[in-house]
Protein backbone atom coordinates (compact mmCIF):
# COMPACT_ATOMS: atom_id res chain seq x y z
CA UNK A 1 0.00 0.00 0.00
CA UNK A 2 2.56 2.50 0.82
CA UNK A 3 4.39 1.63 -2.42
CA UNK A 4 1.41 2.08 -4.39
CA UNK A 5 1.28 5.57 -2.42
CA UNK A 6 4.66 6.96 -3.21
CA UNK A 7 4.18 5.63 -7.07
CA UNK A 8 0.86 7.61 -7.12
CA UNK A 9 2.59 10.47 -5.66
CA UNK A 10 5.35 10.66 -7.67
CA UNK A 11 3.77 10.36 -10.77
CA UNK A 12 1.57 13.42 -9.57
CA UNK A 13 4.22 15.35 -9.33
CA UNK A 14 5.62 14.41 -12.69
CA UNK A 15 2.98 15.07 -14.63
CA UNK A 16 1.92 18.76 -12.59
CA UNK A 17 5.59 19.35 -13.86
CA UNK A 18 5.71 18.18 -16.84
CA UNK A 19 2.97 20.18 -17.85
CA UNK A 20 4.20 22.83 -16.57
CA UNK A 21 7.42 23.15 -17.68
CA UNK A 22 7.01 25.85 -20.49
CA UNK A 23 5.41 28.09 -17.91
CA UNK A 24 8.07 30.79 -16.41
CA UNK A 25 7.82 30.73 -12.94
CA UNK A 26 6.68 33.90 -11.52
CA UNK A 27 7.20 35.19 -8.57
CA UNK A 28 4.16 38.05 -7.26
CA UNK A 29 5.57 41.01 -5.83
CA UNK A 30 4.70 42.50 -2.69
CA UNK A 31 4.38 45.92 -2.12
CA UNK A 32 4.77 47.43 1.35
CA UNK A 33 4.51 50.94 2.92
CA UNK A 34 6.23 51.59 6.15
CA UNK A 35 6.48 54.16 7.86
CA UNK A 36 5.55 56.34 11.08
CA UNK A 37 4.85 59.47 12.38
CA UNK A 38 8.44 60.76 11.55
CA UNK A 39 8.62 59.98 7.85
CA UNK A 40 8.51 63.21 5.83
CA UNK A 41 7.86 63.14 1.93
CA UNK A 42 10.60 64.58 -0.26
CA UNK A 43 9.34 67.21 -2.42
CA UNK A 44 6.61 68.70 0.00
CA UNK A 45 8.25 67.69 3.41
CA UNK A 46 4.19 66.85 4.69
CA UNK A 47 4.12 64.14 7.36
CA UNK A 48 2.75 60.80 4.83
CA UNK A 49 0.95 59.15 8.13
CA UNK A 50 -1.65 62.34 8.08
CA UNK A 51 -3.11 61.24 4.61
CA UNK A 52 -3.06 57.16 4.35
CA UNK A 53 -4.66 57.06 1.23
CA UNK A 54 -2.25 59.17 -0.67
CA UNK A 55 1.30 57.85 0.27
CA UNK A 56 3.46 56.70 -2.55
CA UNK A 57 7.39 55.40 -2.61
CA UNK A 58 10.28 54.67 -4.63
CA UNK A 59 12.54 52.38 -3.41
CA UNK A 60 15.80 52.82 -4.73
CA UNK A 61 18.54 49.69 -5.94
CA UNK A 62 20.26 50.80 -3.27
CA UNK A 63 17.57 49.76 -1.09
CA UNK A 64 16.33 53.59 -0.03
CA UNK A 65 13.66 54.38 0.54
CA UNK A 66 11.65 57.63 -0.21
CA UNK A 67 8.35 58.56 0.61
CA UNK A 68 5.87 60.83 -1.12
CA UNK A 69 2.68 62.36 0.25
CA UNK A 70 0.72 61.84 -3.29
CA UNK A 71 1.26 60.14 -6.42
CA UNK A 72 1.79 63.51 -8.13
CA UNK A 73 4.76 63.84 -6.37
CA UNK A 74 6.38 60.65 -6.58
CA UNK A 75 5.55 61.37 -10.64
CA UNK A 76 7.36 64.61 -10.16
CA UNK A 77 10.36 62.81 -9.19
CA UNK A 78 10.23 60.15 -11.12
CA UNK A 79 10.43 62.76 -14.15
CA UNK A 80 13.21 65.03 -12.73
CA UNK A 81 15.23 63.20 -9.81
CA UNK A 82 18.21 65.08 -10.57
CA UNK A 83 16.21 67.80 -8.31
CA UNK A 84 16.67 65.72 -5.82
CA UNK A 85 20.56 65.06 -6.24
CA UNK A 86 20.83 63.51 -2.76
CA UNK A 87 18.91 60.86 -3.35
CA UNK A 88 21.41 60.28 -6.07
CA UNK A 89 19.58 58.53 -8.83
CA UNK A 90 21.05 58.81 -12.05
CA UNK A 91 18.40 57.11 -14.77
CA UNK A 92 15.20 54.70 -14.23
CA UNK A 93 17.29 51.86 -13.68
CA UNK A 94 17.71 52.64 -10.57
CA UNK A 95 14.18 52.23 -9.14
CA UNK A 96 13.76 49.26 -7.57
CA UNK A 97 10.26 49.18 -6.93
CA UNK A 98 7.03 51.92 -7.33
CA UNK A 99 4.37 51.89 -5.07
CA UNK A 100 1.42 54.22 -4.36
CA UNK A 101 -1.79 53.28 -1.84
CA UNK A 102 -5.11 52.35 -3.92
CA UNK A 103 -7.16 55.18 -2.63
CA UNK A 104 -10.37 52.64 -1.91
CA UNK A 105 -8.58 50.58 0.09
CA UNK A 106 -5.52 51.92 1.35
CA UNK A 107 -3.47 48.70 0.10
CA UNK A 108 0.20 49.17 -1.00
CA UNK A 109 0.16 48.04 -4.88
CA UNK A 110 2.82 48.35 -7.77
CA UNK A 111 2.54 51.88 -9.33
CA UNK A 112 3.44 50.70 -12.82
CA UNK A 113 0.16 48.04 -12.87
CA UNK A 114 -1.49 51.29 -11.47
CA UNK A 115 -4.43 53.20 -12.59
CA UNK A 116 -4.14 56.76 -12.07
CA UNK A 117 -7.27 59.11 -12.16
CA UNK A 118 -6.89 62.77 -13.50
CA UNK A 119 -9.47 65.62 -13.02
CA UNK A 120 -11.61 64.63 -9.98
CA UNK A 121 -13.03 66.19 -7.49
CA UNK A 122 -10.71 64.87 -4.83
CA UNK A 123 -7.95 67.00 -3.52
CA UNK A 124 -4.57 65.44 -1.52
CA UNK A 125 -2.21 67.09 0.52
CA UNK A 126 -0.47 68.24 -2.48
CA UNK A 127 -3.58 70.07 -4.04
CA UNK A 128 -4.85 68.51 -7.34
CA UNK A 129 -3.51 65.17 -8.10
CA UNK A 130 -3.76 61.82 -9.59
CA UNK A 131 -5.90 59.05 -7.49
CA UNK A 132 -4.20 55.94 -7.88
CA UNK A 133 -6.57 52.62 -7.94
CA UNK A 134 -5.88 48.78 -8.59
CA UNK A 135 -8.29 48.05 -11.51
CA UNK A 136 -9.49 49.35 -14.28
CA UNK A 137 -13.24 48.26 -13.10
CA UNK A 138 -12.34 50.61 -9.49
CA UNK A 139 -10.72 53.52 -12.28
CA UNK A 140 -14.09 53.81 -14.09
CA UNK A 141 -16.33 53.58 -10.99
CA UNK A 142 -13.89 56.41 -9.40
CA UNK A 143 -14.44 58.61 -12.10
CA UNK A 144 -18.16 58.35 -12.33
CA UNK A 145 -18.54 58.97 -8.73
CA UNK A 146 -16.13 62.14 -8.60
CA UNK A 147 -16.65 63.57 -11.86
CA UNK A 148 -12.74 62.28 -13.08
CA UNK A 149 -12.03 62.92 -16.75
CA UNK A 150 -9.62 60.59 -17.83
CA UNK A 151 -7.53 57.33 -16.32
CA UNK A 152 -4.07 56.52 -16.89
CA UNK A 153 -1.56 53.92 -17.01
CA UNK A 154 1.97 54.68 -15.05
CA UNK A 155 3.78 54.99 -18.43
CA UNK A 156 1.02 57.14 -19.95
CA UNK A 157 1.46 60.05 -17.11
CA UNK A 158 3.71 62.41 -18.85
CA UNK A 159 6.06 65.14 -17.03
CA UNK A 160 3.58 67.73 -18.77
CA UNK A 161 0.20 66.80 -16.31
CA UNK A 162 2.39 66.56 -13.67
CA UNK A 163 3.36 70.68 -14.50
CA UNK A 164 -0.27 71.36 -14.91
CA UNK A 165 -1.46 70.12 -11.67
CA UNK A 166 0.63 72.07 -10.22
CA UNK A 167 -0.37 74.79 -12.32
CA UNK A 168 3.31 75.37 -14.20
CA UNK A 169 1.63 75.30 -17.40
C-alpha cells in the first residue's frame, strides 16, 4: 500500500511538472509601505501618516527608501530626480520598486500596474492630483462617482500633467 502511495505520488508530481514546464515561474511582488509618524515626503516635506490614502514610494537599488505624500509627487520625481541630487539617482534603472496606496482601500500596490485618475473632485495634501486605484473596473467607478475625466496607465502620465497640476503650465 505504501508503495502504491509513493508511485501515485510521484507520478503526480511528474505530470503537474511536466505540464508545466514551459510556464516561467513567476514570482508576485509585494508591495509594502512603512512608515511612522516621523517619515517626511521629499518634495513637500508633509508628514505621509496624516493622509493614508495618498502615500506613494520609490525604493531605490540601493535599497532607499523615499516617501511621497501623493502620487503627483512621486511622478514629479520620477520625471526630474536630478532635483533631488541627494537621493542620487542617475536614470530609471535605478528604481527598484514603485508603489502608491489604492485610494479605496488603502493597500500598497505596484505603481506601474497602477491606474491613475486625472481631473476629480478629490484634492490630496499636495492640491490637485492623480488618485491611484488597482483596476481598471475601481478607475471607471472612481471617475463616475467624482466627476474624473480621464484614467491613466503609469507609463502614460507624462512630465507635462504633472506641471499642470501644479499649475506650471
Amino acid at each position: 500500500m505504501k508503495r502504491l502511495l509513493a508511485v501515485f505520488i510521484i507520478s503526480t508530481i511528474c505530470l503537474v511538472a511536466e505540464n508545466n514546464i514551459d510556464k516561467p515561474f513567476k514570482v508576485k511582488e509585494v508591495y509594502t509601505l512603512n512608515y511612522d509618524k516621523n517619515t517626511t515626503s521629499l518634495v513637500r516635506h508633509l508628514k505621509v501618516y496624516k493622509n493614508p490614502k495618498w502615500v506613494a514610494k520609490i525604493k531605490t537599488r540601493d535599497n532607499q527608501e523615499v516617501y511621497f505624500c501623493s502620487p503627483k509627487s512621486m511622478f514629479e520625481f520620477y520625471h526630474r530626480p536630478a532635483k533631488w541630487s541627494s537621493v542620487g539617482i542617475k536614470s530609471e534603472k535605478d528604481f527598484a520598486q514603485i508603489v502608491v496606496t489604492d485610494y479605496l482601500t488603502n493597500k500598497a500596490i505596484g505603481a506601474r500596474d497602477a491606474y491613475f485618475i486625472y481631473g476629480s473632485n478629490i484634492i490630496s495634501p499636495a492640491g490637485d492630483d492623480l488618485v491611484a486605484v488597482e483596476t481598471k473596473e475601481k478607475a471607471d467607478m472612481f471617475s463616475k462617482k467624482y466627476n474624473g475625466k480621464r484614467i491613466f496607465k503609469f507609463n502614460e502620465v507624462p512630465d507635462a500633467l504633472i506641471k499642470l497640476l501644479n499649475g506650471r503650465i
